[in-house]
C-alpha atoms as a PDB file:
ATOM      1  CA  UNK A   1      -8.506  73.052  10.434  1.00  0.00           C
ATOM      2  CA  UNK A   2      -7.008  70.179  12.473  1.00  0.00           C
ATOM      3  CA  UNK A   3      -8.531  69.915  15.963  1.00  0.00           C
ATOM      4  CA  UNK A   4      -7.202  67.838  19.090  1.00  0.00           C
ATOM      5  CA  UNK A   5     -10.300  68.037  21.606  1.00  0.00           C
ATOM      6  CA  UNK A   6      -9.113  66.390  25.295  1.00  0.00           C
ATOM      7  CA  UNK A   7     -12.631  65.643  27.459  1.00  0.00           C
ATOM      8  CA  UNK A   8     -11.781  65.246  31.003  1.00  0.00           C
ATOM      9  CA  UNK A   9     -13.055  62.387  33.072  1.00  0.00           C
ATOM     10  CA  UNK A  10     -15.824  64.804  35.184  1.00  0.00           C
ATOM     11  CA  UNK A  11     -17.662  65.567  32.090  1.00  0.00           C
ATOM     12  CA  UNK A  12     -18.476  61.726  31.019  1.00  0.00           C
ATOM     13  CA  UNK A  13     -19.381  60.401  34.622  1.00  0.00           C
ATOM     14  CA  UNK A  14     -23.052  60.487  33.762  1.00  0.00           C
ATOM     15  CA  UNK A  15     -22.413  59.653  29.727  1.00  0.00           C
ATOM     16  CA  UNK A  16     -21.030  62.577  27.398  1.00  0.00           C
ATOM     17  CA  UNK A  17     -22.990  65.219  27.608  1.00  0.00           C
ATOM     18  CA  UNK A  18     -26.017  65.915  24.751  1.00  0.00           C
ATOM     19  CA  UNK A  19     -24.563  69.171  23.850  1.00  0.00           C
ATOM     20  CA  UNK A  20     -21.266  68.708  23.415  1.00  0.00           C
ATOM     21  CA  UNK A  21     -22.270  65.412  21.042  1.00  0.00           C
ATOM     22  CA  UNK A  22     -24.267  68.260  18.491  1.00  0.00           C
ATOM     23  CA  UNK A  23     -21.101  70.191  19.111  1.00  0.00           C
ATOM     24  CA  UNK A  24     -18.769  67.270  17.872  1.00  0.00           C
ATOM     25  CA  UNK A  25     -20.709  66.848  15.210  1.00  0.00           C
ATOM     26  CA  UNK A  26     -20.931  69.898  13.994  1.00  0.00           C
ATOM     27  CA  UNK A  27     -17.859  71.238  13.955  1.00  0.00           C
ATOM     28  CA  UNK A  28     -16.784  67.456  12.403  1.00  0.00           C
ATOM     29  CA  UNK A  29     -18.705  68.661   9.645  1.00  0.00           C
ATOM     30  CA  UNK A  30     -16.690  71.247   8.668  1.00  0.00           C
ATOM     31  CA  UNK A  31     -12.734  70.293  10.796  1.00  0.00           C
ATOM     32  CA  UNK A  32     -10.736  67.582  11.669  1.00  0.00           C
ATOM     33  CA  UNK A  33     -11.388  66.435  15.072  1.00  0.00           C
ATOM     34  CA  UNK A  34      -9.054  63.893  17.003  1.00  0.00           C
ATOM     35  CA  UNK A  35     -10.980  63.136  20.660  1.00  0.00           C
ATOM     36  CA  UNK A  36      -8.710  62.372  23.822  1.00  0.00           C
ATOM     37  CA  UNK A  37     -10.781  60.938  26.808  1.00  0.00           C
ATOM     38  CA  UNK A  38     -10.149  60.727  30.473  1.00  0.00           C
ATOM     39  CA  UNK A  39     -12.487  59.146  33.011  1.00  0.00           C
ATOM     40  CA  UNK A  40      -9.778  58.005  35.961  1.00  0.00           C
ATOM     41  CA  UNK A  41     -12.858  58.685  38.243  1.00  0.00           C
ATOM     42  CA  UNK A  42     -14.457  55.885  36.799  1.00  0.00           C
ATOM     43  CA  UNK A  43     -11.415  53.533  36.751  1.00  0.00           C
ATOM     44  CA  UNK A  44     -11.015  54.200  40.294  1.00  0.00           C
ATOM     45  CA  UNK A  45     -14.452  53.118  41.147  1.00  0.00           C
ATOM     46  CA  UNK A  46     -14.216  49.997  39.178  1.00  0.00           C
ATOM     47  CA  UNK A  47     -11.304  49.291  40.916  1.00  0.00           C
ATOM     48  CA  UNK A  48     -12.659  49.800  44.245  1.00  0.00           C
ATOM     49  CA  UNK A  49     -15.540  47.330  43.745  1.00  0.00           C
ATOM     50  CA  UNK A  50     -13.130  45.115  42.180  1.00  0.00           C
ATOM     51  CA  UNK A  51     -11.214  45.336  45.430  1.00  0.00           C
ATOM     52  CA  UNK A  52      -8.149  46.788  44.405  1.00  0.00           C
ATOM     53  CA  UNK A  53      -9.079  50.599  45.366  1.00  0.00           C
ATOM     54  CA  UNK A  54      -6.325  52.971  43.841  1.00  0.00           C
ATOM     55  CA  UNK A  55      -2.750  54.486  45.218  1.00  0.00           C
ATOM     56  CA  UNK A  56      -2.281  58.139  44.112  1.00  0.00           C
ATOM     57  CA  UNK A  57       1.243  59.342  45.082  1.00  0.00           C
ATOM     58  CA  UNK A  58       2.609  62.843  44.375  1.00  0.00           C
ATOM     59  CA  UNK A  59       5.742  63.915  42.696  1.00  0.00           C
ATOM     60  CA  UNK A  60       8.505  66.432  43.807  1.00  0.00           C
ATOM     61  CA  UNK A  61       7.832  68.537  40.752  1.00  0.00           C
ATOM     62  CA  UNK A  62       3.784  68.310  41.936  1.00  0.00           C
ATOM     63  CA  UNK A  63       1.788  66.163  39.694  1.00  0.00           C
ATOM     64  CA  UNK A  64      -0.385  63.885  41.596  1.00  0.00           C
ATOM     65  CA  UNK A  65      -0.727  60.536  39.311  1.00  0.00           C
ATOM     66  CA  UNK A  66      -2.032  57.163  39.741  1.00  0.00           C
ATOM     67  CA  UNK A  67       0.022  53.996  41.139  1.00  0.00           C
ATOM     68  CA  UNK A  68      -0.259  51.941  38.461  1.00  0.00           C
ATOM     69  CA  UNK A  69       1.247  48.347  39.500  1.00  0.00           C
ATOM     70  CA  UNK A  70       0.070  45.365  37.021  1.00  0.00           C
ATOM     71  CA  UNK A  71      -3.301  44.473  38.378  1.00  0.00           C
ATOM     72  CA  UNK A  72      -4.146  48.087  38.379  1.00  0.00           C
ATOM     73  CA  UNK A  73      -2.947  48.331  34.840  1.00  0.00           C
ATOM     74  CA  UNK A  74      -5.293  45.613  33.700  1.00  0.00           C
ATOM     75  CA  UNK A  75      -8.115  46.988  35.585  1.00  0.00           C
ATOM     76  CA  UNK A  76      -6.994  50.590  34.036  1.00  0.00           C
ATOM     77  CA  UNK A  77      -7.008  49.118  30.285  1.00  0.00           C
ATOM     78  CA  UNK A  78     -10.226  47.177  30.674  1.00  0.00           C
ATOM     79  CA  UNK A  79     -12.161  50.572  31.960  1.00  0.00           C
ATOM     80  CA  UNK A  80     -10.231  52.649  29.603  1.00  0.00           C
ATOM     81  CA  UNK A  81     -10.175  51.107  26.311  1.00  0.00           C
ATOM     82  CA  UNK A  82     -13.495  49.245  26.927  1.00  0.00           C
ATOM     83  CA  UNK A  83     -16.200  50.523  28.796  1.00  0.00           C
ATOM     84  CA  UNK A  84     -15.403  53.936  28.410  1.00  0.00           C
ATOM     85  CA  UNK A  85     -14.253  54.253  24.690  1.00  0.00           C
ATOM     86  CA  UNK A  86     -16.599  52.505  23.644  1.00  0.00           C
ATOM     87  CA  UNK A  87     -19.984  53.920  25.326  1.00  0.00           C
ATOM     88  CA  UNK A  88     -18.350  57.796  23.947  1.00  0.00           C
ATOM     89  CA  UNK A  89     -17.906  55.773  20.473  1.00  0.00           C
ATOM     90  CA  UNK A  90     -21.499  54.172  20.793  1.00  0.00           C
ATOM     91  CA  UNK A  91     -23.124  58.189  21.644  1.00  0.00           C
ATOM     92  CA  UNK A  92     -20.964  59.536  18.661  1.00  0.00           C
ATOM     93  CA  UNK A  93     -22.384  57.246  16.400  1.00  0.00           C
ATOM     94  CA  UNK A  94     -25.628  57.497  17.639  1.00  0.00           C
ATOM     95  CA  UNK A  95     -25.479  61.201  16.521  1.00  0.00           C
ATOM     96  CA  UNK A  96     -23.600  60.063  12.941  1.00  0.00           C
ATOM     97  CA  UNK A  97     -20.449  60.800  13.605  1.00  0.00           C
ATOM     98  CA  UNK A  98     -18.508  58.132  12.167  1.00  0.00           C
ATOM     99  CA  UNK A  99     -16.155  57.729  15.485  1.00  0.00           C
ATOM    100  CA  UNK A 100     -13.532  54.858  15.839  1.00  0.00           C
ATOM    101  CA  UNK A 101     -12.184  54.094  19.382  1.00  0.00           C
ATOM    102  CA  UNK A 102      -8.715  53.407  20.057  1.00  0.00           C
ATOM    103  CA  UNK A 103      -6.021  52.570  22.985  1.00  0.00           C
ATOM    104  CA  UNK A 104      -2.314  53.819  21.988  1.00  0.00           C
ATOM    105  CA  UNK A 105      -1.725  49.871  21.448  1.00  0.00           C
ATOM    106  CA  UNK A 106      -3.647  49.628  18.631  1.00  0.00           C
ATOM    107  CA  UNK A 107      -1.728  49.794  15.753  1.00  0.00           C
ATOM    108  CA  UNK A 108       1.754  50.770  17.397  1.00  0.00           C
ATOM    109  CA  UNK A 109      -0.659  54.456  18.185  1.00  0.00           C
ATOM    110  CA  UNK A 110       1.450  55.361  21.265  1.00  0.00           C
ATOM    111  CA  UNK A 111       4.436  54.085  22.063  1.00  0.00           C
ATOM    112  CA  UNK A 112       5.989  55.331  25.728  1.00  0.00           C
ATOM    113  CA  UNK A 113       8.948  54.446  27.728  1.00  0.00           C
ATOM    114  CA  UNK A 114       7.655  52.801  30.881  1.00  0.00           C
ATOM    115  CA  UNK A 115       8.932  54.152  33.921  1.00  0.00           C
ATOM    116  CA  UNK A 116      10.319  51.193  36.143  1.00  0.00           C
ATOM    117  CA  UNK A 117      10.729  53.355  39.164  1.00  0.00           C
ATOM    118  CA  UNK A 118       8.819  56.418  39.833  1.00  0.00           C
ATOM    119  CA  UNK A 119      10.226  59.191  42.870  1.00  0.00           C
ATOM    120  CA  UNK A 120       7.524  60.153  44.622  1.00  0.00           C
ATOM    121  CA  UNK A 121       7.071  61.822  48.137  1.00  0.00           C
ATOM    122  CA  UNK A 122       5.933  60.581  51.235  1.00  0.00           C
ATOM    123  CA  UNK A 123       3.372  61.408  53.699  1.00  0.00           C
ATOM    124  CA  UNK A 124       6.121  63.956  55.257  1.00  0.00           C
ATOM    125  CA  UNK A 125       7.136  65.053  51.798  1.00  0.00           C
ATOM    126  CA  UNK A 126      10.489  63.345  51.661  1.00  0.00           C
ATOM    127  CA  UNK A 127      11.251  61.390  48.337  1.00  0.00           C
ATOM    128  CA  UNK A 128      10.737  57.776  48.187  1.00  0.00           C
ATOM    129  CA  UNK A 129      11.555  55.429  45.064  1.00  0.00           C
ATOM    130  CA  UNK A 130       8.689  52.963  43.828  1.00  0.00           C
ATOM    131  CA  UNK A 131       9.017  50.252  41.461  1.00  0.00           C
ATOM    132  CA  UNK A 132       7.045  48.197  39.593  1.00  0.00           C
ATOM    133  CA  UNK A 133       4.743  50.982  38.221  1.00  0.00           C
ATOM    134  CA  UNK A 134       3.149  50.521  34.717  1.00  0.00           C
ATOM    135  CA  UNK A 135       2.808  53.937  33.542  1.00  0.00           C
ATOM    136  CA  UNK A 136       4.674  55.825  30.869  1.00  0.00           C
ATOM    137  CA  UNK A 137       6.409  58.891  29.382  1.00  0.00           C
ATOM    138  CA  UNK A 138       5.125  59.158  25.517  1.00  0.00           C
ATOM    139  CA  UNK A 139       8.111  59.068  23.353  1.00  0.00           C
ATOM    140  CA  UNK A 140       6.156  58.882  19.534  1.00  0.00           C
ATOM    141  CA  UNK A 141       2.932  59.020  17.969  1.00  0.00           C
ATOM    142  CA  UNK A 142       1.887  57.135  14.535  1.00  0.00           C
ATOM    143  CA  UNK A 143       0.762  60.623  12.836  1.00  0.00           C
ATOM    144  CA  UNK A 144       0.359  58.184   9.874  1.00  0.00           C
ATOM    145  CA  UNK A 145      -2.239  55.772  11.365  1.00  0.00           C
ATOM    146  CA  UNK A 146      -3.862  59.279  12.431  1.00  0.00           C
ATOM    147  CA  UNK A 147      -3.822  61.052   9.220  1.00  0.00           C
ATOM    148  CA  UNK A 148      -5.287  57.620   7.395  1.00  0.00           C
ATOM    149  CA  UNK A 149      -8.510  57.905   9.588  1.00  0.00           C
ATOM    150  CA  UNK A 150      -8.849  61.848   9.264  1.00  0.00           C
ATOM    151  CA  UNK A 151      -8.526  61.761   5.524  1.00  0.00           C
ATOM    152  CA  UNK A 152     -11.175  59.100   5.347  1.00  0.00           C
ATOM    153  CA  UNK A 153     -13.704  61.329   7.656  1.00  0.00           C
ATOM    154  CA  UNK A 154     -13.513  59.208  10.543  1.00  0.00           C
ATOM    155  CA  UNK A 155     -13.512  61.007  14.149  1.00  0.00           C
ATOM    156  CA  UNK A 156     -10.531  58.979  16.257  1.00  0.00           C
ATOM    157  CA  UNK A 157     -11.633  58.608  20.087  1.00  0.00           C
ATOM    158  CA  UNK A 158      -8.794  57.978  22.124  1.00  0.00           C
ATOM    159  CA  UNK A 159      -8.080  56.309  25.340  1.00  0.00           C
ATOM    160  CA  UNK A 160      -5.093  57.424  27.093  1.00  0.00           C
ATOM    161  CA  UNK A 161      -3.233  54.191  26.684  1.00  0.00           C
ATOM    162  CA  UNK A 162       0.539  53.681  25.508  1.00  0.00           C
ATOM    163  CA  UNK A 163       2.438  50.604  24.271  1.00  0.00           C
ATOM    164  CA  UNK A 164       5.712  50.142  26.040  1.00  0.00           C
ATOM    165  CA  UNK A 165       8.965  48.681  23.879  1.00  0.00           C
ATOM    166  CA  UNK A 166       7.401  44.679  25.204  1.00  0.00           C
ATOM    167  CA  UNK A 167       4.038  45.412  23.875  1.00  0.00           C
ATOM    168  CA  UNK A 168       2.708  46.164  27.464  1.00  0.00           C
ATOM    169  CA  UNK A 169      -0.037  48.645  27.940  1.00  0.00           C
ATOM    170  CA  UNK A 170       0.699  52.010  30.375  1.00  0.00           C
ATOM    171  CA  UNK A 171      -1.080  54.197  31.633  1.00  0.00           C
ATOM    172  CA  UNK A 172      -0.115  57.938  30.148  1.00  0.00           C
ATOM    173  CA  UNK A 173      -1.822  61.005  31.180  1.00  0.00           C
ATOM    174  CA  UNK A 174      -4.797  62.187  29.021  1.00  0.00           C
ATOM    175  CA  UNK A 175      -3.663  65.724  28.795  1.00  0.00           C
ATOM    176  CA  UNK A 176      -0.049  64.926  27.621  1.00  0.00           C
ATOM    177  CA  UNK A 177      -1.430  62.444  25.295  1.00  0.00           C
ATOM    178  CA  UNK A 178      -3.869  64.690  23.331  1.00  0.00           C
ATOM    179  CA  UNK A 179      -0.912  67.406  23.182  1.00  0.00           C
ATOM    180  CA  UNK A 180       1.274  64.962  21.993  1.00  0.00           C
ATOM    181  CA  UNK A 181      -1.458  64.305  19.668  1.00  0.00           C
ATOM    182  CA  UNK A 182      -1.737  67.628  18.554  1.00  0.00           C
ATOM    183  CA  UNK A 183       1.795  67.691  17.831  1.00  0.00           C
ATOM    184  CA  UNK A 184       2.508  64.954  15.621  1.00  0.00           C
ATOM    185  CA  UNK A 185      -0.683  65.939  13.298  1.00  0.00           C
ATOM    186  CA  UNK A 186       0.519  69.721  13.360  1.00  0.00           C
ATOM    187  CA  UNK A 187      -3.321  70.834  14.678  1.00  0.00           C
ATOM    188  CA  UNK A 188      -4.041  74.382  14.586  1.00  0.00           C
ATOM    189  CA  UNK A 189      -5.393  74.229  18.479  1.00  0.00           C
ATOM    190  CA  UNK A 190      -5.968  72.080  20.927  1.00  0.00           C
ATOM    191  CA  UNK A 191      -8.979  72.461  23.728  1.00  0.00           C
ATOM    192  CA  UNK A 192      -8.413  70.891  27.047  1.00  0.00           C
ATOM    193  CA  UNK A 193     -11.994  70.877  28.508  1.00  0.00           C
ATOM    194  CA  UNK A 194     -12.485  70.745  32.038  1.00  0.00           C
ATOM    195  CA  UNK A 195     -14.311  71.062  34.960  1.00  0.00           C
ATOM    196  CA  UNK A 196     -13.319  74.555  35.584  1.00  0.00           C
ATOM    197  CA  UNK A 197     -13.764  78.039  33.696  1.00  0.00           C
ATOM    198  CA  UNK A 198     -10.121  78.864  33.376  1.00  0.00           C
ATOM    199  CA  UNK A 199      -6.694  79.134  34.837  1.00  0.00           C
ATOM    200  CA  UNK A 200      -6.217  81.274  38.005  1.00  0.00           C
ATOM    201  CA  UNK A 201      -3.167  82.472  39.135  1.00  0.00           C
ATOM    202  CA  UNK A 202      -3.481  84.360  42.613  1.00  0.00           C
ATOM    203  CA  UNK A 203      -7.191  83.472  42.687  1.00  0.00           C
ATOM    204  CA  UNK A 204      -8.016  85.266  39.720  1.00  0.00           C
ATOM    205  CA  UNK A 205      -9.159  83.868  36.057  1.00  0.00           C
ATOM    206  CA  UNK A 206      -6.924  84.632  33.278  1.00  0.00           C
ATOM    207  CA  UNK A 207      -7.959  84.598  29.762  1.00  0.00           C
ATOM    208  CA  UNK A 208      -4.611  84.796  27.963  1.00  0.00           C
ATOM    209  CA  UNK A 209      -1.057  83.925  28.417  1.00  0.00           C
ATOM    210  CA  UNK A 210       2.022  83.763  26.705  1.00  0.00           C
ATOM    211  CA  UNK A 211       4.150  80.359  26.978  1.00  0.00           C
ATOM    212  CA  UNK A 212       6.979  82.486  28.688  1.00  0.00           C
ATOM    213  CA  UNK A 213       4.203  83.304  31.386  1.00  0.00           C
ATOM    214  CA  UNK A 214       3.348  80.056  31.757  1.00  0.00           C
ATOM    215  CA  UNK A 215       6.520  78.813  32.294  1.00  0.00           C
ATOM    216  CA  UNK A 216       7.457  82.005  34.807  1.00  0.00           C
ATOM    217  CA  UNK A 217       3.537  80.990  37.156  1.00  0.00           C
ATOM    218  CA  UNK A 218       3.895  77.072  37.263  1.00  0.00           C
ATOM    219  CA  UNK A 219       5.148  77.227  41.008  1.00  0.00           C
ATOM    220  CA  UNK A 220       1.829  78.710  41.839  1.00  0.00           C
ATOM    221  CA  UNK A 221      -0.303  76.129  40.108  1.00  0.00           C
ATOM    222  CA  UNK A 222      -1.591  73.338  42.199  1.00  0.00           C
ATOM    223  CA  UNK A 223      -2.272  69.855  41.613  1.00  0.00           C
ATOM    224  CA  UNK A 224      -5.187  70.116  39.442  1.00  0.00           C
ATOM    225  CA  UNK A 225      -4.148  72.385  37.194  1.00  0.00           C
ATOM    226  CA  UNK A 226      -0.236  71.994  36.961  1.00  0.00           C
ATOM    227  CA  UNK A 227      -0.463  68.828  34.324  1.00  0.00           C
ATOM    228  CA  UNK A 228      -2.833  70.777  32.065  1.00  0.00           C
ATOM    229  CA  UNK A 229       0.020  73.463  31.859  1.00  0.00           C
ATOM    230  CA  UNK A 230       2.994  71.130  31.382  1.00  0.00           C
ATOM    231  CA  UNK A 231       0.563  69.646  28.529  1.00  0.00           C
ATOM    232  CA  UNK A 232       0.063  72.960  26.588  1.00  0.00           C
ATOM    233  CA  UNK A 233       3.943  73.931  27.218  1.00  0.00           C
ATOM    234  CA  UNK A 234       4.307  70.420  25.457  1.00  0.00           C
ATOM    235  CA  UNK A 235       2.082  71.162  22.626  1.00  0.00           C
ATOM    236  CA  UNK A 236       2.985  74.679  21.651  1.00  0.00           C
ATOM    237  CA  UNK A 237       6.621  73.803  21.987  1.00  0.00           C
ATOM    238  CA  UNK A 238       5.126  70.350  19.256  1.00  0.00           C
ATOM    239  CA  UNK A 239       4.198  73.556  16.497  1.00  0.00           C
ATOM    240  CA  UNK A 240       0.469  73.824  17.911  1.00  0.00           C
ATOM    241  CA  UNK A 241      -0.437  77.502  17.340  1.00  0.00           C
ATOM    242  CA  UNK A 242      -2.999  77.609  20.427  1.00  0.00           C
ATOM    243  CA  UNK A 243      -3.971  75.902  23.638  1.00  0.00           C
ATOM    244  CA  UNK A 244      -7.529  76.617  24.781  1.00  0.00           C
ATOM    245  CA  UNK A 245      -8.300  75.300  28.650  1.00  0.00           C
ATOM    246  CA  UNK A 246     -11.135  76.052  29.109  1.00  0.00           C
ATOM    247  CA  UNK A 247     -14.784  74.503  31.151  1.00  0.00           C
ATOM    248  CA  UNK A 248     -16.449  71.599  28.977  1.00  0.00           C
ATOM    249  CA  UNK A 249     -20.028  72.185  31.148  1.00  0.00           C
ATOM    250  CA  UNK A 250     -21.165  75.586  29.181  1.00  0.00           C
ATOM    251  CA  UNK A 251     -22.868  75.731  25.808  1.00  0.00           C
ATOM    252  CA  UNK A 252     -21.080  74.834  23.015  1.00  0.00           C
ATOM    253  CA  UNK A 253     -17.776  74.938  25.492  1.00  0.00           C
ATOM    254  CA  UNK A 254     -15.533  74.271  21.719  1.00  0.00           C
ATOM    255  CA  UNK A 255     -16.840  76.903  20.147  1.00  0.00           C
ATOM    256  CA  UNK A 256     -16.413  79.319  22.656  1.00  0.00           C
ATOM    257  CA  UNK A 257     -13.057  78.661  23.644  1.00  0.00           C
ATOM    258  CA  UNK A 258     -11.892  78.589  19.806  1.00  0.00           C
ATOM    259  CA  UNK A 259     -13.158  82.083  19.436  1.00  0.00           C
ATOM    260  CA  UNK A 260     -11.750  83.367  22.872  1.00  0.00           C
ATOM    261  CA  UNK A 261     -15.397  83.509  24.659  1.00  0.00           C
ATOM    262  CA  UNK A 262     -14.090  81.743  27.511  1.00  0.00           C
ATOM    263  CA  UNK A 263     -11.331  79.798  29.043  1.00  0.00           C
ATOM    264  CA  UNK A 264      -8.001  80.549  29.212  1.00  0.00           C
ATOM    265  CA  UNK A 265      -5.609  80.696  25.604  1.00  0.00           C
ATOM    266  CA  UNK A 266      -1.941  80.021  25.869  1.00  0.00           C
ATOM    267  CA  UNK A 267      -0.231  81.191  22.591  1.00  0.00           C
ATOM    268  CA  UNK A 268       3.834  80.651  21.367  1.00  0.00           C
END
């Protein structure tokens, strides 16, 4: 069973958590695990200290996403693909999972378009166009480069980095990245873990949905939900046979969401 896990950035502010490590490695015992990281939390306070505190802007569709111009971009790769990667790489080997950290520039990983000028909207909610932005929309995967380090039983941590066409790194979002992922290695499911138990839709948890419901609720979704949705739309559209959302801070938050215990399951 092929396995795209995406950790969001809440649940590694204090250093992955203990028992979703023994989790990891168990399950990497017996199924293919690919591991997508967050951890913009981080990057912004990095960036703060380093005096260059971060822009968020919203879009007219909703998604709220970081201004990335090119000293934020270098300040997002260093955290990213350094500190971060490679402290979840460290614990995972720590534990013997043989882990390997990567940024989509290594080895052509992720390639993106970058997108020269964003539309955003302003503090009055009229649309303004930015330039100069560094981040990107992911337009291929190397499933190959993937495939290589799965068959050889290595555990590939990703950062949620992208190469543009000039070999420049941009900033993608985690949650389309791991079901992009998920796509190009055909996984059976892909688990968004989260800070929260599950998606609500008129204040309520829901434990299942179809991808036609999805599509039919997304006007009700706010901010920090909406991108998590777009991203399963994404990956069941990509041939993944389930999407599990579902909150990384219970016990063994993988296993339960795989067998339906918790979190939400979108399903083609």
């Amino acid at each position: 069973m092929k396995i795209v896990i995406k950790i969001g950035g809440d649940l590694i502010k204090g250093g992955l958590p203990a028992g979703l490590v023994d989790e990891l490695a168990s399950i990497g015992e017996e199924h293919s695990v690919i591991l997508v990281h967050g951890g913009g939390d981080i990057v912004t306070e990095i960036a703060t200290r380093l005096g260059h505190p971060p822009r968020f802007i919203t879009s007219p569709k909703g998604f709220r996403s970081r201004y990335t111009d090119k000293e934020t971009a270098e300040i997002y790769t260093m955290v990213m693909a350094g500190r971060i990667n490679k402290e979840i790489v460290s614990t995972l080997q720590s534990r013997g999972i043989q882990a390997i950290g990567l940024s989509g520039l290594d080895g052509g990983l992720v390639r993106a378009q970058r997108k020269k000028q964003i539309v955003a909207l302003d503090e009055r909610g009229r649309k303004m166009l930015m330039e100069g932005d560094y981040t990107g929309t992911i337009e291929k995967v190397n499933e190959s480069l993937l495939r290589l380090l799965l068959d050889n039983g290595y555990m590939p941590v990703l950062s949620a980095l992208a190469m543009s066409n000039k070999a420049e790194p941009l900033n993608v979002d985690g949650d389309r990245l791991a079901a992009s992922v998920a796509s190009a290695i055909k996984a059976d499911s892909l688990v968004l873990l989260t800070d929260v138990e599950a998606v609500r839709i008129n204040d309520k948890p829901v434990t299942a949905m179809r991808a036609y419901e999805v599509r039919e609720v997304l006007d009700q979704i706010g901010p920090g939900m909406i991108t998590k949705l777009y991203a399963a739309l994404e990956a069941i559209d990509g041939g993944v046979d389930e999407v599990h959302i579902a909150s990384g801070l219970k016990e063994r938050p993988v296993a339960s969401a795989l067998s339906h215990g918790s979190g939400t399951v979108i399903r083609r």
